[in-house]
PDB file of N, CA and C in Angstrom:
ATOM      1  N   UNK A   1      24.142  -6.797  -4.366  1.00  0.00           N
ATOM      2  CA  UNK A   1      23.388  -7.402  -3.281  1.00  0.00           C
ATOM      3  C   UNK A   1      22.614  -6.339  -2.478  1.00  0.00           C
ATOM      4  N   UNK A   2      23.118  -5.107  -2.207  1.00  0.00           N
ATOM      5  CA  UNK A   2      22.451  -4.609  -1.456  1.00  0.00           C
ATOM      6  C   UNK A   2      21.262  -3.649  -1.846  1.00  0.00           C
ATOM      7  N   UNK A   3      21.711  -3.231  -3.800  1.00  0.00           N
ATOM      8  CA  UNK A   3      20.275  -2.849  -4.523  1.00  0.00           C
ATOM      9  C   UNK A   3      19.472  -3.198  -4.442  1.00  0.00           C
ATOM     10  N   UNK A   4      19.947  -5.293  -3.937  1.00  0.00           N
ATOM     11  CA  UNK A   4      18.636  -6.209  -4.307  1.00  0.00           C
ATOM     12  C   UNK A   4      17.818  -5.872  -3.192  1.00  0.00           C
ATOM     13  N   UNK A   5      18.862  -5.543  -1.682  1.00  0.00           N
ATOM     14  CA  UNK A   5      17.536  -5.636  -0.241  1.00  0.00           C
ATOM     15  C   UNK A   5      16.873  -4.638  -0.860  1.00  0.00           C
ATOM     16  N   UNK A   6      17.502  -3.528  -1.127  1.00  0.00           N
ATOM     17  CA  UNK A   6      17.066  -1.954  -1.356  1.00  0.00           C
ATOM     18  C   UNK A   6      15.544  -2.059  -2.178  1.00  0.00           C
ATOM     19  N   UNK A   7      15.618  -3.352  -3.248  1.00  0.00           N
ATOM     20  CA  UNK A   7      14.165  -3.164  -4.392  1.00  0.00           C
ATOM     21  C   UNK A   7      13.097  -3.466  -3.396  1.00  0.00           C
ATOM     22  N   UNK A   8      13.554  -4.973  -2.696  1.00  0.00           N
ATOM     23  CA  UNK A   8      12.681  -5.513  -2.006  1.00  0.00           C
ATOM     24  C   UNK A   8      11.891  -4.849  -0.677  1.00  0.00           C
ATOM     25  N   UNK A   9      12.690  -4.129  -0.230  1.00  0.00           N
ATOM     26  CA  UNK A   9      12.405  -3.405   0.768  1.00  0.00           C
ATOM     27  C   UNK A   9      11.311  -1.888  -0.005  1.00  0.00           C
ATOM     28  N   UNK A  10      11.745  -1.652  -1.023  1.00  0.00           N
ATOM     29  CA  UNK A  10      11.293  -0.533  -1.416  1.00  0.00           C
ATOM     30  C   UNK A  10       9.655  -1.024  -1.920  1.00  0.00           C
ATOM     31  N   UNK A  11       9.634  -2.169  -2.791  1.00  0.00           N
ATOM     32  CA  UNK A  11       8.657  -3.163  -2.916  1.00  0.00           C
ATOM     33  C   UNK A  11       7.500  -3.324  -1.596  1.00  0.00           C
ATOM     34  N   UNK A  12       8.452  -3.767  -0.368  1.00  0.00           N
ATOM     35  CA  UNK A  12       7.598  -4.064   0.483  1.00  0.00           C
ATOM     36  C   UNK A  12       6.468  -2.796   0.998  1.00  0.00           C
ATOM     37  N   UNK A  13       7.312  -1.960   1.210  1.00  0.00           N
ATOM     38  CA  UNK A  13       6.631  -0.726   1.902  1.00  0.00           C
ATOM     39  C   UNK A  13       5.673  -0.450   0.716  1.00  0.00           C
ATOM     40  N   UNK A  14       5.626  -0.189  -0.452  1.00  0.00           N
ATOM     41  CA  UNK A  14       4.518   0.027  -1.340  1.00  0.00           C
ATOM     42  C   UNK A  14       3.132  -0.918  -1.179  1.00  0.00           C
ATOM     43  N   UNK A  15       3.262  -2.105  -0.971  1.00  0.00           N
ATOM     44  CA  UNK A  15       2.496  -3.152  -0.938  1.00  0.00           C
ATOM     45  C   UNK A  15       1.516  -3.191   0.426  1.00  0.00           C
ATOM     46  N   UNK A  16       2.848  -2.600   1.458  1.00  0.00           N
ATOM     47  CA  UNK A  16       2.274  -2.488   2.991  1.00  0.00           C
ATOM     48  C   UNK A  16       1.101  -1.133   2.886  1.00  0.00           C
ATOM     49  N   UNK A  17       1.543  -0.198   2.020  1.00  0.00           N
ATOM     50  CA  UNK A  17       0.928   1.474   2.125  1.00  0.00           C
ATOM     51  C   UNK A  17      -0.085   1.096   0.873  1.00  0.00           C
ATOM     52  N   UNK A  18      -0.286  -0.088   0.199  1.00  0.00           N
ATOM     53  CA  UNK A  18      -1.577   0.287  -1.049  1.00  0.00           C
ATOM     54  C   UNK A  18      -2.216  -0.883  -0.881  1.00  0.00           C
ATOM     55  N   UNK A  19      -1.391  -2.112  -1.060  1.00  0.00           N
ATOM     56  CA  UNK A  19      -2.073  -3.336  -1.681  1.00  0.00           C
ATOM     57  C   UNK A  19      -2.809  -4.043   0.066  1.00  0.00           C
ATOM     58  N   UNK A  20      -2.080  -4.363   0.433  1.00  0.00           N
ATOM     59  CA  UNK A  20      -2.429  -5.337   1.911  1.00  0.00           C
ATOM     60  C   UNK A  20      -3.569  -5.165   2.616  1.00  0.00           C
ATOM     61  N   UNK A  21      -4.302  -6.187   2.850  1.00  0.00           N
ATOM     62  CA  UNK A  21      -5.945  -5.980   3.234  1.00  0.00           C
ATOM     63  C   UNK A  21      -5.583  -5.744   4.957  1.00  0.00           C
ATOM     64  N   UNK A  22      -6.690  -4.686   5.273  1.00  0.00           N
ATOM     65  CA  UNK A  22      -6.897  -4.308   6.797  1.00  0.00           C
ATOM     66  C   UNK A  22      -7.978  -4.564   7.451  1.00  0.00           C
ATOM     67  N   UNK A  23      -7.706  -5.552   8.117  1.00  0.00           N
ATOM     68  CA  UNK A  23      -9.078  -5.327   9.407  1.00  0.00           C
ATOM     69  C   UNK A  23     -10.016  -4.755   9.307  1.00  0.00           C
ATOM     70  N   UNK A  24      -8.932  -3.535  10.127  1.00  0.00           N
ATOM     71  CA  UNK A  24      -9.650  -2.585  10.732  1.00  0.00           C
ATOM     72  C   UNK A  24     -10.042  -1.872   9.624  1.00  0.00           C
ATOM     73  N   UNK A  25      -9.923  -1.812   8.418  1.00  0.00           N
ATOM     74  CA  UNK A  25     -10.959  -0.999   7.299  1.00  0.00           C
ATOM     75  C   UNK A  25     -11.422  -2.286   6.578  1.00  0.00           C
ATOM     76  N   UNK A  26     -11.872  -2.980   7.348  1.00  0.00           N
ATOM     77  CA  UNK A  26     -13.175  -3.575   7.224  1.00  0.00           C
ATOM     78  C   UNK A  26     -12.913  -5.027   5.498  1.00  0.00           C
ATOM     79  N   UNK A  27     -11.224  -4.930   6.112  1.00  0.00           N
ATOM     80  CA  UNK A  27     -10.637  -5.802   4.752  1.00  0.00           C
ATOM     81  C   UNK A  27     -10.446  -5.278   3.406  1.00  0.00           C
ATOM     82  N   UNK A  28     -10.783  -3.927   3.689  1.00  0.00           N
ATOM     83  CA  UNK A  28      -9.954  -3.363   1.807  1.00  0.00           C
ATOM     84  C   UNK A  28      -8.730  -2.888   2.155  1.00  0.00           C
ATOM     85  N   UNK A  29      -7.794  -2.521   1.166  1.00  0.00           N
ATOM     86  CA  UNK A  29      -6.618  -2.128   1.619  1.00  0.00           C
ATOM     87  C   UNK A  29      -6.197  -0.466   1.804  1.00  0.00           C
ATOM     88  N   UNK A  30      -5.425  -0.180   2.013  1.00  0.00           N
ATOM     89  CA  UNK A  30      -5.527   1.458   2.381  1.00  0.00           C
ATOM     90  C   UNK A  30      -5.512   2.220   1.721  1.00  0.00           C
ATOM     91  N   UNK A  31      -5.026   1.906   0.018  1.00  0.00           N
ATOM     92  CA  UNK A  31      -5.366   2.592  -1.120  1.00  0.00           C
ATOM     93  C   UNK A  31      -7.135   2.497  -1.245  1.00  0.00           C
ATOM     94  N   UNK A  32      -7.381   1.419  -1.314  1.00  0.00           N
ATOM     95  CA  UNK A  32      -8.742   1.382  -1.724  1.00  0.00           C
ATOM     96  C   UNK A  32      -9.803   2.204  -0.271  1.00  0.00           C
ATOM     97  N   UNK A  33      -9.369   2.259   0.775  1.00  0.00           N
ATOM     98  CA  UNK A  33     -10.401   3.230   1.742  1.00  0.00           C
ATOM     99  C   UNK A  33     -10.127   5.014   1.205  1.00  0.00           C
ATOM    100  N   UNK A  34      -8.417   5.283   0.964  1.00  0.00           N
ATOM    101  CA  UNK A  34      -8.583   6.418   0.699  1.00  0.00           C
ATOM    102  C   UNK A  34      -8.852   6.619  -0.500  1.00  0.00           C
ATOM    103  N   UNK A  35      -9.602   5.527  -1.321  1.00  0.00           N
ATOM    104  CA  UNK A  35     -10.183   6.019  -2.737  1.00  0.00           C
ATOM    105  C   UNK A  35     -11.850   6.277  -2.518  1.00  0.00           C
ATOM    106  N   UNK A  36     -12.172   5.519  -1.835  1.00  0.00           N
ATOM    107  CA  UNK A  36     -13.523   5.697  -1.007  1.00  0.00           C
ATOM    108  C   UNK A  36     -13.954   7.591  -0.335  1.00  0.00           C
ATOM    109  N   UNK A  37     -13.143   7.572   0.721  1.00  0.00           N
ATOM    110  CA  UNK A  37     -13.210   8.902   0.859  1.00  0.00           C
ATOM    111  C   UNK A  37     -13.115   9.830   0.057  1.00  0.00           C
ATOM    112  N   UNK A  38     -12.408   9.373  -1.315  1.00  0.00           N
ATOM    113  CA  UNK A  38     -11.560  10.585  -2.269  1.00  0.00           C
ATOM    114  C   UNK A  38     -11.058  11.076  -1.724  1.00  0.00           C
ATOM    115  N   UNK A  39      -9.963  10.677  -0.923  1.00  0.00           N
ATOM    116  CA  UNK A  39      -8.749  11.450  -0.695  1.00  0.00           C
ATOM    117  C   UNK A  39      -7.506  10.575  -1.629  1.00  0.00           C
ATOM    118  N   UNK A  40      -7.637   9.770  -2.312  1.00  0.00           N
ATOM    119  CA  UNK A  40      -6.330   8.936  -2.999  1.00  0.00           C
ATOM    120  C   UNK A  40      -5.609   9.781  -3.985  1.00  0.00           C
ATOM    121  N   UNK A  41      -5.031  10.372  -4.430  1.00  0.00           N
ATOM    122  CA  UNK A  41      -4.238  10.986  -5.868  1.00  0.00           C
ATOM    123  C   UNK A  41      -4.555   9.948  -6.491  1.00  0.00           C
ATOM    124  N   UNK A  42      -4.760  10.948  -7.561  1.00  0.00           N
ATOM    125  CA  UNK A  42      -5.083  10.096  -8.809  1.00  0.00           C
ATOM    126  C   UNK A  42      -3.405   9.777 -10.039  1.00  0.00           C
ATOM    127  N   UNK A  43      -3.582   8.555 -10.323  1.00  0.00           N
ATOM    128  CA  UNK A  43      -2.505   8.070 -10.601  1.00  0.00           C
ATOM    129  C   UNK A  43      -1.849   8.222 -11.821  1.00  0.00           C
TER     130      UNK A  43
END
């Protein structure tokens, strides 16, 4: 049970730091602005 919070939680924060659209960058998500700048590592 508690691996399971552990995936989900680990899941979430990835999704919050790449995938999830922002506002304030104008609705892309924060992977996609720091791919813009070229600052993203390449994967």
């Amino acid at each position: 049970m508690l691996g399971e919070l552990e995936d989900r939680i680990d899941r979430y924060i990835v999704r919050h730091n790449t995938a999830r659209r922002k506002r304030s960058l104008k609705g892309v998500s924060p992977m996609e602005f720091r791919k813009a700048l070229g600052l993203a590592l390449a994967a």
